[in-house]
N, C-alpha and C. Protein backbone atom coordinates (compact mmCIF):
# COMPACT_ATOMS: atom_id res chain seq x y z
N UNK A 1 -1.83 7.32 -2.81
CA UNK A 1 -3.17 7.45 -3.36
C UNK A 1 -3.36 8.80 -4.03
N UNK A 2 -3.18 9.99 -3.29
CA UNK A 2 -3.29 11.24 -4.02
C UNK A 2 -2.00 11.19 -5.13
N UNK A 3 -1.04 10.57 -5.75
CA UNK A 3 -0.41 10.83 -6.22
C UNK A 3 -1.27 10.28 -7.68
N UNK A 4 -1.53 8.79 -7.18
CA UNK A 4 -2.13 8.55 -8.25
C UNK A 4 -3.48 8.75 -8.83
N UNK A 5 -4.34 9.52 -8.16
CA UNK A 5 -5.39 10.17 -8.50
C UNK A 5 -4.90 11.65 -9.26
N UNK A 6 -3.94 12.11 -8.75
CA UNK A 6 -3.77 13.39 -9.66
C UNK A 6 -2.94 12.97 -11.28
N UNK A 7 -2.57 11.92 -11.09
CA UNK A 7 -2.49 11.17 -12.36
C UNK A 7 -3.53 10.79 -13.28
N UNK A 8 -4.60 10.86 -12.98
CA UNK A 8 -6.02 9.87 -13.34
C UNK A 8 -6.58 11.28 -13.70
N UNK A 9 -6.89 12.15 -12.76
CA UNK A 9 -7.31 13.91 -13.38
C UNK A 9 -6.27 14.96 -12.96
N UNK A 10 -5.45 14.94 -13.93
CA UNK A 10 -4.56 16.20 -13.64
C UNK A 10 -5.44 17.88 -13.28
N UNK A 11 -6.38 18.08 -13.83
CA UNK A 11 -6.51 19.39 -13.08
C UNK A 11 -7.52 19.15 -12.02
N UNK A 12 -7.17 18.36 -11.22
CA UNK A 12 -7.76 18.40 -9.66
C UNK A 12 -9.55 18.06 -9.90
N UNK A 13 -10.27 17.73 -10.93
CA UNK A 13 -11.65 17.67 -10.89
C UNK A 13 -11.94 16.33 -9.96
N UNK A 14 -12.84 16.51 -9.68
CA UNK A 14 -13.28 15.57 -8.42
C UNK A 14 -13.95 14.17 -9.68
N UNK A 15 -13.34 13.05 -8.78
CA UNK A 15 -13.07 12.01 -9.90
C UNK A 15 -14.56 11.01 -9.08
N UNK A 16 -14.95 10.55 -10.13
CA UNK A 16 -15.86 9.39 -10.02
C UNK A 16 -15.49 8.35 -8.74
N UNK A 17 -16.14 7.87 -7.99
CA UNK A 17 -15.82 6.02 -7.47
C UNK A 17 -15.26 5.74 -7.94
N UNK A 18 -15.11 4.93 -9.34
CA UNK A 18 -14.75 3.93 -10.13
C UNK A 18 -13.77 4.43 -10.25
N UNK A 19 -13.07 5.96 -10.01
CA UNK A 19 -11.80 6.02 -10.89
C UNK A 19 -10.63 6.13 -9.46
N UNK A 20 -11.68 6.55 -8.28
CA UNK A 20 -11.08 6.54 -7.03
C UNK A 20 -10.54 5.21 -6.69
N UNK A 21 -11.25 4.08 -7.02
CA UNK A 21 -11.03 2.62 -6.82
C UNK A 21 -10.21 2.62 -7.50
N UNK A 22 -9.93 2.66 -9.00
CA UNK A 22 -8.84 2.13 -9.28
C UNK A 22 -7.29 3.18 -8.99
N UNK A 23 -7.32 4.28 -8.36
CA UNK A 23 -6.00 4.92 -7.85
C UNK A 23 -5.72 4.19 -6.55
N UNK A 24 -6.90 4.24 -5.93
CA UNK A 24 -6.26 2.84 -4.60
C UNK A 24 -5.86 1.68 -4.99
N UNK A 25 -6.55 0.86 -5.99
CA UNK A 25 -5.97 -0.67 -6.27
C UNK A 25 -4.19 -0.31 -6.85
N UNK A 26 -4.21 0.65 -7.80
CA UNK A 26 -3.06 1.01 -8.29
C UNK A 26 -1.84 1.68 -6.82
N UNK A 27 -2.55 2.55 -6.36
CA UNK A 27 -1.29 2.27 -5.08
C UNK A 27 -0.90 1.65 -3.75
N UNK A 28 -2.18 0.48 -3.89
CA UNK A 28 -2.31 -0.44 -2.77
C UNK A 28 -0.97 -1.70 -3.97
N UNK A 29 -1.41 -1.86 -4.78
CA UNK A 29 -0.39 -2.75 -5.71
C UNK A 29 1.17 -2.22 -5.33
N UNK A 30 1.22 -1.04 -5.71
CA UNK A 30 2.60 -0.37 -5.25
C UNK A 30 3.69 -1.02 -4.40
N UNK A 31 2.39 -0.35 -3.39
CA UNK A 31 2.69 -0.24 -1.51
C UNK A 31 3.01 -1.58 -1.50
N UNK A 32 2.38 -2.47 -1.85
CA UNK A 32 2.98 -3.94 -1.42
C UNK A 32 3.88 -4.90 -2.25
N UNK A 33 4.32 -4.33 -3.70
CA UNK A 33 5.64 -4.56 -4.13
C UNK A 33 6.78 -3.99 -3.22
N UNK A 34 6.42 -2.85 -2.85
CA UNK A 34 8.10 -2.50 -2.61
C UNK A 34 8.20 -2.83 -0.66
N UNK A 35 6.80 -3.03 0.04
CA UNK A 35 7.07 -3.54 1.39
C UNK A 35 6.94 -4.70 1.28
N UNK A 36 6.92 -5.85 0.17
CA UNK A 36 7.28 -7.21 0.21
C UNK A 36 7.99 -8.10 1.31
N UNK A 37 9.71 -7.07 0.96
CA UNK A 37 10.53 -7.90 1.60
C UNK A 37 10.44 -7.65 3.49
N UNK A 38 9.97 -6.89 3.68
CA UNK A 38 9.64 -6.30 4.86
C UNK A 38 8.72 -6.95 5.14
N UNK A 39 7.75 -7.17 4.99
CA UNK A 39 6.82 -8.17 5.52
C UNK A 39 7.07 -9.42 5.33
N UNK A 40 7.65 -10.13 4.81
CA UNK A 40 8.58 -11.41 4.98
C UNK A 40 9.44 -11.38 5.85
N UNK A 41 10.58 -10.63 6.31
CA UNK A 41 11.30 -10.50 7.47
C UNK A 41 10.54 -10.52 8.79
N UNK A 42 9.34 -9.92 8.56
CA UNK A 42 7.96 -9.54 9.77
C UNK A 42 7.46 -11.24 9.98
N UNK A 43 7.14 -11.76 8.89
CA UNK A 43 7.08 -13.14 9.11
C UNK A 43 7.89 -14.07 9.74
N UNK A 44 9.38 -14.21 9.37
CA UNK A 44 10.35 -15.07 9.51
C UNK A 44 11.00 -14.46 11.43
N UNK A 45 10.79 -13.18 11.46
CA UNK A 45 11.04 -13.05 12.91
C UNK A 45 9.95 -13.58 13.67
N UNK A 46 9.00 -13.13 13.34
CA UNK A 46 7.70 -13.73 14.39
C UNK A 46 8.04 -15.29 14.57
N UNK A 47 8.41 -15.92 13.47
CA UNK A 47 7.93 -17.62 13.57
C UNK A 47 9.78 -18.44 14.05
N UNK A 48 10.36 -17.29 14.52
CA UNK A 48 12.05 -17.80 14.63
C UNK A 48 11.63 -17.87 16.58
N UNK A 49 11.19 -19.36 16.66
CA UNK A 49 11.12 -19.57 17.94
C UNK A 49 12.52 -19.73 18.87
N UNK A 50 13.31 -19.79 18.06
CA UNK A 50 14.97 -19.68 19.19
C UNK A 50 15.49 -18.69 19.24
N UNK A 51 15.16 -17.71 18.46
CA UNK A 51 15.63 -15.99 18.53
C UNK A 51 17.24 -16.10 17.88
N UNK A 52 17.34 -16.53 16.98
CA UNK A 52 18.89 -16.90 16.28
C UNK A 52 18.99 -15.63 15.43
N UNK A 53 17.74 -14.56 15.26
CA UNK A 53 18.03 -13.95 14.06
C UNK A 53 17.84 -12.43 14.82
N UNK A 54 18.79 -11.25 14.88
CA UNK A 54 18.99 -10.22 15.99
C UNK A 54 17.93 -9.30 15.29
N UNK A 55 17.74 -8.88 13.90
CA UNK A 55 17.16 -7.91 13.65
C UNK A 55 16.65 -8.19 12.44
N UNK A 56 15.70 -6.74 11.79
CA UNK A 56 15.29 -6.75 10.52
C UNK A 56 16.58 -7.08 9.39
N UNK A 57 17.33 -6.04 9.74
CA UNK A 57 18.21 -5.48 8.74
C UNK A 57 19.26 -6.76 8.51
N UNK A 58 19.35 -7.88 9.39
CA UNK A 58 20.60 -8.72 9.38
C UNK A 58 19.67 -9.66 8.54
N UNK A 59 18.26 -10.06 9.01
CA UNK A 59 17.56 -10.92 8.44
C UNK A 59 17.63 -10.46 6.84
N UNK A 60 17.08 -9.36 6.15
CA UNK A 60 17.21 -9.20 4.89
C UNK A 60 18.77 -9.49 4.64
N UNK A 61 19.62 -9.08 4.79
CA UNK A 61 20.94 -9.14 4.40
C UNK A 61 21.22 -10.79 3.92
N UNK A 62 20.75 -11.42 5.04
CA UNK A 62 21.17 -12.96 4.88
C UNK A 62 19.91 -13.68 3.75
N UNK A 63 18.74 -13.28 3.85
CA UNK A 63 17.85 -13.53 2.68
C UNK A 63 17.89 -13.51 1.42
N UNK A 64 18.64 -12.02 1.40
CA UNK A 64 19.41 -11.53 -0.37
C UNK A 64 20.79 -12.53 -0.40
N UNK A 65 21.48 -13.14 0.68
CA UNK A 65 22.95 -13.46 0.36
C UNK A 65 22.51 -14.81 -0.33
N UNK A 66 21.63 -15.67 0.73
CA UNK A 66 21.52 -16.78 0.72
C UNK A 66 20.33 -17.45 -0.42
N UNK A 67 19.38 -16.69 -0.65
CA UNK A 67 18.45 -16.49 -1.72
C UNK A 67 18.47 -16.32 -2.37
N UNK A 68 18.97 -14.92 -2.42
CA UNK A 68 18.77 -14.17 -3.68
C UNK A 68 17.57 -12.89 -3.51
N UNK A 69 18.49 -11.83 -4.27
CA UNK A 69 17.74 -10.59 -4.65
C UNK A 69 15.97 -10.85 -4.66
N UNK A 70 15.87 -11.30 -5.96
CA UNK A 70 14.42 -11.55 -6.50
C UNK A 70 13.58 -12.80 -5.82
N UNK A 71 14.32 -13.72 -5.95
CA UNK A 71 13.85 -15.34 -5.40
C UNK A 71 13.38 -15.14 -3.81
N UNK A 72 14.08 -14.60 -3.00
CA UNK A 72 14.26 -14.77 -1.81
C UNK A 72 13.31 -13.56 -1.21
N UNK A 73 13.91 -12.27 -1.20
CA UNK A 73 13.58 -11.33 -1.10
C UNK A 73 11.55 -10.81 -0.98
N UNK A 74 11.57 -11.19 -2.53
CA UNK A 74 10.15 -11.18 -3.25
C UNK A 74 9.37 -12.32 -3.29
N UNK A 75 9.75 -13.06 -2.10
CA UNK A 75 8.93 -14.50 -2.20
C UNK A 75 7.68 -14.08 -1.54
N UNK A 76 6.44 -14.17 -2.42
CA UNK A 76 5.20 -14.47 -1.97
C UNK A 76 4.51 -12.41 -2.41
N UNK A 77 5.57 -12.47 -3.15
CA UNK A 77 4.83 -10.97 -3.75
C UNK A 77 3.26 -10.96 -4.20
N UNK A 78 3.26 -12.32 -5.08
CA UNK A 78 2.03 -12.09 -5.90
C UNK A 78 0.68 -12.12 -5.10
N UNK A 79 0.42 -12.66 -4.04
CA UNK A 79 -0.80 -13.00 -2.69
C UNK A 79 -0.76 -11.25 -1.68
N UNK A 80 1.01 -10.86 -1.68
CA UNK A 80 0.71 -10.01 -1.11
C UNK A 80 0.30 -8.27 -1.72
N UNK A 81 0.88 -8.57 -3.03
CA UNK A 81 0.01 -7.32 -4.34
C UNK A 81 -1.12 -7.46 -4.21
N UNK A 82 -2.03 -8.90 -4.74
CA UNK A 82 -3.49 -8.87 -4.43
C UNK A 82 -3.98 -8.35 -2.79
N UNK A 83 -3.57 -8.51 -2.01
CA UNK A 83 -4.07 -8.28 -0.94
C UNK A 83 -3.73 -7.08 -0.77
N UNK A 84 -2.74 -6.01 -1.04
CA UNK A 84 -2.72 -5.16 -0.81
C UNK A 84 -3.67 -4.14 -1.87
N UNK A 85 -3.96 -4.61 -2.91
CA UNK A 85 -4.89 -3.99 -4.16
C UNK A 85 -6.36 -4.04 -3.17
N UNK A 86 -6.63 -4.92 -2.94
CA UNK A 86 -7.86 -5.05 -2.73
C UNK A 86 -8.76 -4.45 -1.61
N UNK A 87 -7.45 -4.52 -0.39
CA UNK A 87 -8.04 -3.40 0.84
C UNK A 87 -7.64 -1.92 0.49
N UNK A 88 -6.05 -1.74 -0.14
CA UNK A 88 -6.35 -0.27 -0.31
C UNK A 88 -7.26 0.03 -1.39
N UNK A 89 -8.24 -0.85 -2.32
CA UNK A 89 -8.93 -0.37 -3.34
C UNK A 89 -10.27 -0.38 -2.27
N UNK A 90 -10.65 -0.97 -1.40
CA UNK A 90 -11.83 -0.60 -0.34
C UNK A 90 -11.90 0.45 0.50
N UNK A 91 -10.27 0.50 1.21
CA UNK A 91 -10.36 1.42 2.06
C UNK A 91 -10.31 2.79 1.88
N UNK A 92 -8.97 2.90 1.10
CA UNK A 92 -9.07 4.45 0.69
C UNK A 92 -9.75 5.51 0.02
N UNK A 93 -10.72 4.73 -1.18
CA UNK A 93 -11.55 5.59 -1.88
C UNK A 93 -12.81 5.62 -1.09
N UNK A 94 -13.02 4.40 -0.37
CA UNK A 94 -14.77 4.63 0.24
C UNK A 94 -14.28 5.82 1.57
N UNK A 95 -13.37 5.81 2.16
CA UNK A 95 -13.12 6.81 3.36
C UNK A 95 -12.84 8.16 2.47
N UNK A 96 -12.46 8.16 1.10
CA UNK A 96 -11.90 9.71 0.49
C UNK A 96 -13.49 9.83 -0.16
N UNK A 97 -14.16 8.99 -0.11
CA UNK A 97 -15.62 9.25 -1.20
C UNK A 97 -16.62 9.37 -0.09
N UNK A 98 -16.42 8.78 0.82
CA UNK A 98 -17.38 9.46 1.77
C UNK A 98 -17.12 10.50 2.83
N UNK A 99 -16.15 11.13 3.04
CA UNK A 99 -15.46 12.44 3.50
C UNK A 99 -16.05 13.18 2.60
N UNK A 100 -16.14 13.47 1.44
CA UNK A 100 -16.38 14.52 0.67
C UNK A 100 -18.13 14.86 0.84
N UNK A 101 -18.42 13.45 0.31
CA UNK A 101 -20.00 13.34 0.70
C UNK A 101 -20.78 14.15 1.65
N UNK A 102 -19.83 13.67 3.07
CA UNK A 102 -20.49 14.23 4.71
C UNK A 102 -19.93 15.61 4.65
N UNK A 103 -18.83 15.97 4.46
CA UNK A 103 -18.75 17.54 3.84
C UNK A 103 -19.46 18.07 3.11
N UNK A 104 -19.75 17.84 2.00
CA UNK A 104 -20.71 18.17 0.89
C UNK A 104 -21.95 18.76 1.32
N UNK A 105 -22.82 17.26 2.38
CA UNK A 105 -24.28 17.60 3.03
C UNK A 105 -23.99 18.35 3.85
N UNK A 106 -22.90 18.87 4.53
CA UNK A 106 -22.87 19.64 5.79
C UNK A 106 -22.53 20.70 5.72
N UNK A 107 -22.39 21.57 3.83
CA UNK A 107 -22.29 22.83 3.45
C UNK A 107 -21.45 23.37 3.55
N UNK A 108 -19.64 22.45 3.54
CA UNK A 108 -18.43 22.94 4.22
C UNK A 108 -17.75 22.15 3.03
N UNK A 109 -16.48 23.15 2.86
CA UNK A 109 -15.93 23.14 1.77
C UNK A 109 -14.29 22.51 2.05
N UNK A 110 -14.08 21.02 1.40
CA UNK A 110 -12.70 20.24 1.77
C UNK A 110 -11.72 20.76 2.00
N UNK A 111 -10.65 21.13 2.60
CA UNK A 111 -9.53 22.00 2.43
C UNK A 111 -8.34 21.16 2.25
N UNK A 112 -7.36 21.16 1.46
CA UNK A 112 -5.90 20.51 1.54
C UNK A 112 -4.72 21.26 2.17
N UNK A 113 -4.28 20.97 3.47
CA UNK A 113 -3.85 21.69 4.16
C UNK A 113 -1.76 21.81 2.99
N UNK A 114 -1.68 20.18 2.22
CA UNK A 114 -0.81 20.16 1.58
C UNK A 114 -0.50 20.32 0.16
N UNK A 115 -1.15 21.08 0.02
CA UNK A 115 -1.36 21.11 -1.66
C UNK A 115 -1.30 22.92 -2.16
C-alpha cells in the first residue's frame, strides 16, 4: 500500500480518499495475483479428507506438473483479484484515513518510524 501511494504522490503530500482507495484496490489486486496459488493449495489441503497430500510445497509442485503453470496454478485468480481489490480498497485507506484524522484532532503529529 505505501508503495503504491508514493507512486500516486511522489513528494509525500497527503493524498485525498479517492486516491488512497485506489492505492489499496491497486495493491489488494497485487497481493492476490501473486498469493493465488497459495490460497488454492490452502483450499485443496483443507478439503483432502484422506490426508494423501503431505504439504504445501509438494501440493504446488504436483499442481504445476499435472496442470500446468498458468491453468492449474492460477485457477480462480479472477474472484480472488476482485476480492482481494475490494477489502484491501476498504480496509487499508479507511484505517490509513482515519489514523491521520484522530491524530490530526488530537494535535499530534504522524511519525514514520520507516521512512
Amino acid at each position: 500500500y505505501e508503495p503504491v501511494k508514493r507512486l500516486i504522490s511522489p513528494n509525500n503530500d497527503v493524498l485525498p480518499l479517492n486516491k488512497k482507495i485506489l492505492a489499496g484496490a491497486t495493491s489488494g489486486a497485487i497481493g492476490a495475483f501473486f498469493t493465488t496459488p497459495f490460497d488454492l493449495a490452502k483450499v485443496r489441503l483443507q478439503t483432502d479428507l484422506e490426508r494423501k497430500l503431505p504439504n504445501t510445497f509438494v501440493l504446488l509442485y504436483r499442481i504445476g506438473r499435472d496442470e500446468g503453470i498458468l491453468r492449474g496454478l492460477w485457477r480462480g485468480v479472477g474472484p480472488n483479484i476482485g476480492r482481494g481489490t475490494f477489502t484491501t480498497a476498504a480496509q487499508i485507506p479507511s484505517y490509513d484515513h482515519s489514523s491521520i484524522s484522530c491524530w490530526n484532532s488530537a494535535g499530534f503529529r504522524r511519525v514514520h518510524f520507516y521512512t
